[in-house]
PDB file of N, CA and C in Angstrom:
ATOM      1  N   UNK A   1      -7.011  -9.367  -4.661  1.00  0.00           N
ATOM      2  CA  UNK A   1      -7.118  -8.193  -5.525  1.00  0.00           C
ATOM      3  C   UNK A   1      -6.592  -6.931  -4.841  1.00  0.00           C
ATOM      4  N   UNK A   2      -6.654  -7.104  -3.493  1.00  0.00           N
ATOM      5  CA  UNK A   2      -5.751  -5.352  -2.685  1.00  0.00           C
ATOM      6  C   UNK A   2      -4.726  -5.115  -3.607  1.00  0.00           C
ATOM      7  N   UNK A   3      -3.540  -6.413  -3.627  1.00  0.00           N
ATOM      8  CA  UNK A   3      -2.133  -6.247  -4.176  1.00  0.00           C
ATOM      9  C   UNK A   3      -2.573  -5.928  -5.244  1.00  0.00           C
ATOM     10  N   UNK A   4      -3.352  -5.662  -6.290  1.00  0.00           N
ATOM     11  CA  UNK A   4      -3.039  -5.231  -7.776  1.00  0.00           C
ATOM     12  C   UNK A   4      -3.459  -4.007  -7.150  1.00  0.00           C
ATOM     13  N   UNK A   5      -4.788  -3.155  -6.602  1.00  0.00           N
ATOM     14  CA  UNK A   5      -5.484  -1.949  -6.768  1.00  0.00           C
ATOM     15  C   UNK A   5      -3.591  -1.317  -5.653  1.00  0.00           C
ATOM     16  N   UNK A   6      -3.664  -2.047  -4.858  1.00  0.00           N
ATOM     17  CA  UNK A   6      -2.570  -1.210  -4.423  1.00  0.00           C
ATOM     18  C   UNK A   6      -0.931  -0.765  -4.988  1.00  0.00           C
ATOM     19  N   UNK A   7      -0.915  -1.749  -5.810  1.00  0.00           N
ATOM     20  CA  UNK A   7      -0.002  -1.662  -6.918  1.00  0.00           C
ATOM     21  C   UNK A   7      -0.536  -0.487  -7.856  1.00  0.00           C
ATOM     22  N   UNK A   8      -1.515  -0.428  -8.709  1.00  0.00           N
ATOM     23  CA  UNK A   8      -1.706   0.300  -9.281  1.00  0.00           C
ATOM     24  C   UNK A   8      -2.572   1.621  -9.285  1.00  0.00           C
ATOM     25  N   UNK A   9      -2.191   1.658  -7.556  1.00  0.00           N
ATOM     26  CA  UNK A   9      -3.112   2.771  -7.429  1.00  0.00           C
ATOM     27  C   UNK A   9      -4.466   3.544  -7.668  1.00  0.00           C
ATOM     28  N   UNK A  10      -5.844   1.993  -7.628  1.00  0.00           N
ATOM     29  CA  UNK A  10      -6.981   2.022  -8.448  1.00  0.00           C
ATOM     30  C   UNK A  10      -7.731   1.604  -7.070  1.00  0.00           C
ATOM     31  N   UNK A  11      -8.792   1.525  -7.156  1.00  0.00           N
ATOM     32  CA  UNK A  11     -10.000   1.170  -5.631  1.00  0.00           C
ATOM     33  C   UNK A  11      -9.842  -0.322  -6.447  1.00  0.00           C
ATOM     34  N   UNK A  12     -10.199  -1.391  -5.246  1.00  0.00           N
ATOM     35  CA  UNK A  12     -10.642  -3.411  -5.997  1.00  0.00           C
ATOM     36  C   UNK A  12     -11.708  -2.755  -6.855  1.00  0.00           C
ATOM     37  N   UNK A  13     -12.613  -1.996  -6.935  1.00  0.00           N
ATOM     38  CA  UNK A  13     -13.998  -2.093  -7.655  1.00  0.00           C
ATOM     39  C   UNK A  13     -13.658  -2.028  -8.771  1.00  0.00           C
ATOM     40  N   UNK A  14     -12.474  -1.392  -9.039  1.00  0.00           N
ATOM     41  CA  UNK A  14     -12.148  -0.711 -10.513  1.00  0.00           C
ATOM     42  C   UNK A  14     -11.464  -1.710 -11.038  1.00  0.00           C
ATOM     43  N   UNK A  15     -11.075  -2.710 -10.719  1.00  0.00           N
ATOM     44  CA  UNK A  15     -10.187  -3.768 -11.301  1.00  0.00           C
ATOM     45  C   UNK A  15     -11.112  -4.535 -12.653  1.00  0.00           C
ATOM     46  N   UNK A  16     -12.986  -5.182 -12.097  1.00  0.00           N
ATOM     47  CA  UNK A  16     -13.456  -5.920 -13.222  1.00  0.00           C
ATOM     48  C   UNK A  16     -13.306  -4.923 -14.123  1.00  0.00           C
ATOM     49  N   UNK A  17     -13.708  -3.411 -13.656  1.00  0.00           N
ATOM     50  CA  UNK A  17     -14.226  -2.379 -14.950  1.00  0.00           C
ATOM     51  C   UNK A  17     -13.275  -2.351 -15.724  1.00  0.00           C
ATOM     52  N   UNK A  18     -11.771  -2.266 -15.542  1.00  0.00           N
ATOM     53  CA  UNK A  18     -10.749  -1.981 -16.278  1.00  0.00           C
ATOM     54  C   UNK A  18     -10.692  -3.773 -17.170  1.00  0.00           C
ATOM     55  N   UNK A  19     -10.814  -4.649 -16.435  1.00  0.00           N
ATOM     56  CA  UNK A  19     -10.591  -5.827 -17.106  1.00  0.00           C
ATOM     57  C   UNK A  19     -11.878  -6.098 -18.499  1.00  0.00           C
ATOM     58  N   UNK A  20     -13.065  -5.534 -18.098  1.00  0.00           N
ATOM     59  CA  UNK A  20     -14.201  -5.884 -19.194  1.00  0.00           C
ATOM     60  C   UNK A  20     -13.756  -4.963 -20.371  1.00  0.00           C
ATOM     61  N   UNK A  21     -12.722  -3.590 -20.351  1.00  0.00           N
ATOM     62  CA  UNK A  21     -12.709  -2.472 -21.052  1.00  0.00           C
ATOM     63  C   UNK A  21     -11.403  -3.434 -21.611  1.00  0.00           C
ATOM     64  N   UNK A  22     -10.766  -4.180 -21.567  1.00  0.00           N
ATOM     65  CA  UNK A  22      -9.543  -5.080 -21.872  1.00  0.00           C
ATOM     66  C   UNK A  22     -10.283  -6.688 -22.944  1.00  0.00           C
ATOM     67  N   UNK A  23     -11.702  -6.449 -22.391  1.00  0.00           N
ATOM     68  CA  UNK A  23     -11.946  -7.617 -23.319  1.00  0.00           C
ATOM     69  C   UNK A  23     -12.092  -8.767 -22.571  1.00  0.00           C
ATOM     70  N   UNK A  24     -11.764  -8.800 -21.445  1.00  0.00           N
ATOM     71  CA  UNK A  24     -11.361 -10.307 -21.045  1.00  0.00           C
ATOM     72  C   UNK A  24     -13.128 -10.886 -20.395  1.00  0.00           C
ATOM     73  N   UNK A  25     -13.017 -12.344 -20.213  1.00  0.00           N
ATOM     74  CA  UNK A  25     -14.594 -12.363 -20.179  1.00  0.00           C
ATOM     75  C   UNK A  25     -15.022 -12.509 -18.663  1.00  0.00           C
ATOM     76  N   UNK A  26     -15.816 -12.870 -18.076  1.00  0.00           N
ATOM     77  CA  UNK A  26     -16.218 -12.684 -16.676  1.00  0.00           C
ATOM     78  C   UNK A  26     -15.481 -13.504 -15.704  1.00  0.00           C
ATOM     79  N   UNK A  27     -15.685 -14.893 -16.860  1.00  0.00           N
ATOM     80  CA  UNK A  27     -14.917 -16.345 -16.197  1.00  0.00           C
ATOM     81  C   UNK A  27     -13.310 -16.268 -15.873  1.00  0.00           C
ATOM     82  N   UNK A  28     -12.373 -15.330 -16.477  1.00  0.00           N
ATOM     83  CA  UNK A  28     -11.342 -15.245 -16.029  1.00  0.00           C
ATOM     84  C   UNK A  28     -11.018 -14.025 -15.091  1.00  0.00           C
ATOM     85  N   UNK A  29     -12.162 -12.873 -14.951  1.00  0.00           N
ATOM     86  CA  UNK A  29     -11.994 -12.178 -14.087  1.00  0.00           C
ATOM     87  C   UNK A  29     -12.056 -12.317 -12.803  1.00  0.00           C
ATOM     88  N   UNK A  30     -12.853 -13.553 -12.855  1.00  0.00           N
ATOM     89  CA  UNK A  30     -13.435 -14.318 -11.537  1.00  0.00           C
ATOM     90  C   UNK A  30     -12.197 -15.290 -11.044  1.00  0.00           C
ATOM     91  N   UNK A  31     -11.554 -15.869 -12.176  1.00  0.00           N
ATOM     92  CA  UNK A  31     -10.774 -17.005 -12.237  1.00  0.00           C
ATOM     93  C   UNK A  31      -9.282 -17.054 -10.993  1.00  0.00           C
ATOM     94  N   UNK A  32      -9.127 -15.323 -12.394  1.00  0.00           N
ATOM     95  CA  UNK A  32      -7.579 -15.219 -12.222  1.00  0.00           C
ATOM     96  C   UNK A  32      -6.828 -14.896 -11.185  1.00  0.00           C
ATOM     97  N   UNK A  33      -5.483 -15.314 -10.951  1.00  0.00           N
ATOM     98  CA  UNK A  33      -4.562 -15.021  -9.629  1.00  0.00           C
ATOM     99  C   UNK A  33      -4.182 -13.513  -9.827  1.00  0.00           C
ATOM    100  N   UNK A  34      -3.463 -12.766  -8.637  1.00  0.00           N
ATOM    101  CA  UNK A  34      -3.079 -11.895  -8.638  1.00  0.00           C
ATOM    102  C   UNK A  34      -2.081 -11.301 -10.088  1.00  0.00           C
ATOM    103  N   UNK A  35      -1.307 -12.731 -10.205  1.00  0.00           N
ATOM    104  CA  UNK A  35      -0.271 -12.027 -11.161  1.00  0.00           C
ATOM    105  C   UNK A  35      -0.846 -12.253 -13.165  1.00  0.00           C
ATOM    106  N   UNK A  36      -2.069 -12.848 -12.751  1.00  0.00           N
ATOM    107  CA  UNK A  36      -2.375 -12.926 -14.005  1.00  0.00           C
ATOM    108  C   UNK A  36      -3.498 -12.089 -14.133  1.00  0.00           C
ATOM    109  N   UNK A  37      -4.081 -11.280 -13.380  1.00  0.00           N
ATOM    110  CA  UNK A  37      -4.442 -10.150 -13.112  1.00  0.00           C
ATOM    111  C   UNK A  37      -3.646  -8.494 -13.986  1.00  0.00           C
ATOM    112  N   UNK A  38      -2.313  -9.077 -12.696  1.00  0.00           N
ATOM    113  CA  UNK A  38      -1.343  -7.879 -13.426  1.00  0.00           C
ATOM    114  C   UNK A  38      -0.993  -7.995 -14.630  1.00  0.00           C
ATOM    115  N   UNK A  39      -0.672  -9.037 -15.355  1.00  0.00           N
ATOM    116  CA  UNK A  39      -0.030  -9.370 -16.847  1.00  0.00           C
ATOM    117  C   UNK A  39      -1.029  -8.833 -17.866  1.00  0.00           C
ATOM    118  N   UNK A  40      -2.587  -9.328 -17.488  1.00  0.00           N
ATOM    119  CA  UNK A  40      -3.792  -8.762 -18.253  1.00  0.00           C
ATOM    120  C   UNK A  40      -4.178  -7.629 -18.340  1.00  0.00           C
ATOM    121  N   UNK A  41      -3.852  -6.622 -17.474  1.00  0.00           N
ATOM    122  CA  UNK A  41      -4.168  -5.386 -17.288  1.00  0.00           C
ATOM    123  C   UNK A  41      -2.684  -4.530 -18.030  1.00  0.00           C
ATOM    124  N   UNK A  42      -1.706  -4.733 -17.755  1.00  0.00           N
ATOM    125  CA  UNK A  42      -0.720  -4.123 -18.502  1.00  0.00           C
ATOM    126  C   UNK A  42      -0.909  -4.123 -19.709  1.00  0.00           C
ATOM    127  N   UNK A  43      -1.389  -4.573 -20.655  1.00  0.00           N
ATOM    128  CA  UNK A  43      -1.732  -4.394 -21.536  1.00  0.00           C
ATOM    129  C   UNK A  43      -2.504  -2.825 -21.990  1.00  0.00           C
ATOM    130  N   UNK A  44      -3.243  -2.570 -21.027  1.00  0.00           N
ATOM    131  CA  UNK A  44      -4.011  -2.147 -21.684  1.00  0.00           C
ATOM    132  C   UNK A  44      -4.755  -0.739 -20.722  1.00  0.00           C
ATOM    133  N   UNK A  45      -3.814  -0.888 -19.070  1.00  0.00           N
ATOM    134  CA  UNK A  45      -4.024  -0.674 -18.281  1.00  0.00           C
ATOM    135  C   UNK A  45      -4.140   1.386 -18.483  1.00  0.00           C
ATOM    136  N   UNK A  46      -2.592   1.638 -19.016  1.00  0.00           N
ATOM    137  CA  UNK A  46      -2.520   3.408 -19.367  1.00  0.00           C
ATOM    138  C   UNK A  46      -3.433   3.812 -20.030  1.00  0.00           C
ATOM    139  N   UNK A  47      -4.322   2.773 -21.333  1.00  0.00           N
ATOM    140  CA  UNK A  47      -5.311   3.607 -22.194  1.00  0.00           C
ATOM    141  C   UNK A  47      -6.289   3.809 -21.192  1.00  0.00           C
ATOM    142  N   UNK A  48      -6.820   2.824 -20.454  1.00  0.00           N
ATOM    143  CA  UNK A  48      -8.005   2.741 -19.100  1.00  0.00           C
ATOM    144  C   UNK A  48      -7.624   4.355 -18.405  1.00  0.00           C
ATOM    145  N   UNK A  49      -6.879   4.583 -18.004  1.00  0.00           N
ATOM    146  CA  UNK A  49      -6.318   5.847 -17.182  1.00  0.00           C
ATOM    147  C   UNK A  49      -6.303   7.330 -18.105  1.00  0.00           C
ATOM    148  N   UNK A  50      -5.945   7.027 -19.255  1.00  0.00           N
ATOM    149  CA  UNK A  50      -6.290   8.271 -20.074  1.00  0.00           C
ATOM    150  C   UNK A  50      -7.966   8.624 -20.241  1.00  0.00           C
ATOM    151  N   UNK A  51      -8.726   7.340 -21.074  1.00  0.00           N
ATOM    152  CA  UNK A  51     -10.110   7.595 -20.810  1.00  0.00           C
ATOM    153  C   UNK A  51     -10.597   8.165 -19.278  1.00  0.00           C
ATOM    154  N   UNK A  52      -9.982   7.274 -18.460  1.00  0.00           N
ATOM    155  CA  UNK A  52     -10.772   8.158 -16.847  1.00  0.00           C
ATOM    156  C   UNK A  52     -11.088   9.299 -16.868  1.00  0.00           C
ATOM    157  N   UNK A  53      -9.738  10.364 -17.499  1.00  0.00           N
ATOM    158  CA  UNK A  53      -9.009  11.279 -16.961  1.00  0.00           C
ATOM    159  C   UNK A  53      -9.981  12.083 -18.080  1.00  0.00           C
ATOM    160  N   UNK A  54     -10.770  11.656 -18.944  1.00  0.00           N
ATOM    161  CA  UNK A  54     -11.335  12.828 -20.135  1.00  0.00           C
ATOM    162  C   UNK A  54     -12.794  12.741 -19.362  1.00  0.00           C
TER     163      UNK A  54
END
């Protein structure tokens, strides 16, 4: 998980929070590889960053 938070410029902690706000369920947060990590979060990743930011 470094390579995604460091990719996207987020702390690891923030990775489940952004993934549960995406919908996805515990079992694949736990599951998933790095790049299916990244594919899941692009989705949905800029709305996560606008909410932060209010």
């Amino acid at each position: 998980r470094e390579t995604v938070a460091v990719l996207l410029g987020i702390s690891k902690d923030e990775i489940p929070e952004i993934m549960h706000r995406c919908n996805y369920s515990d079992a694949f947060i736990q599951s998933a590889n790095d790049l299916q990590i990244m594919d899941a979060i692009s989705g949905c990743y800029e709305q996560y960053k606008v909410l932060k930011r209010n």
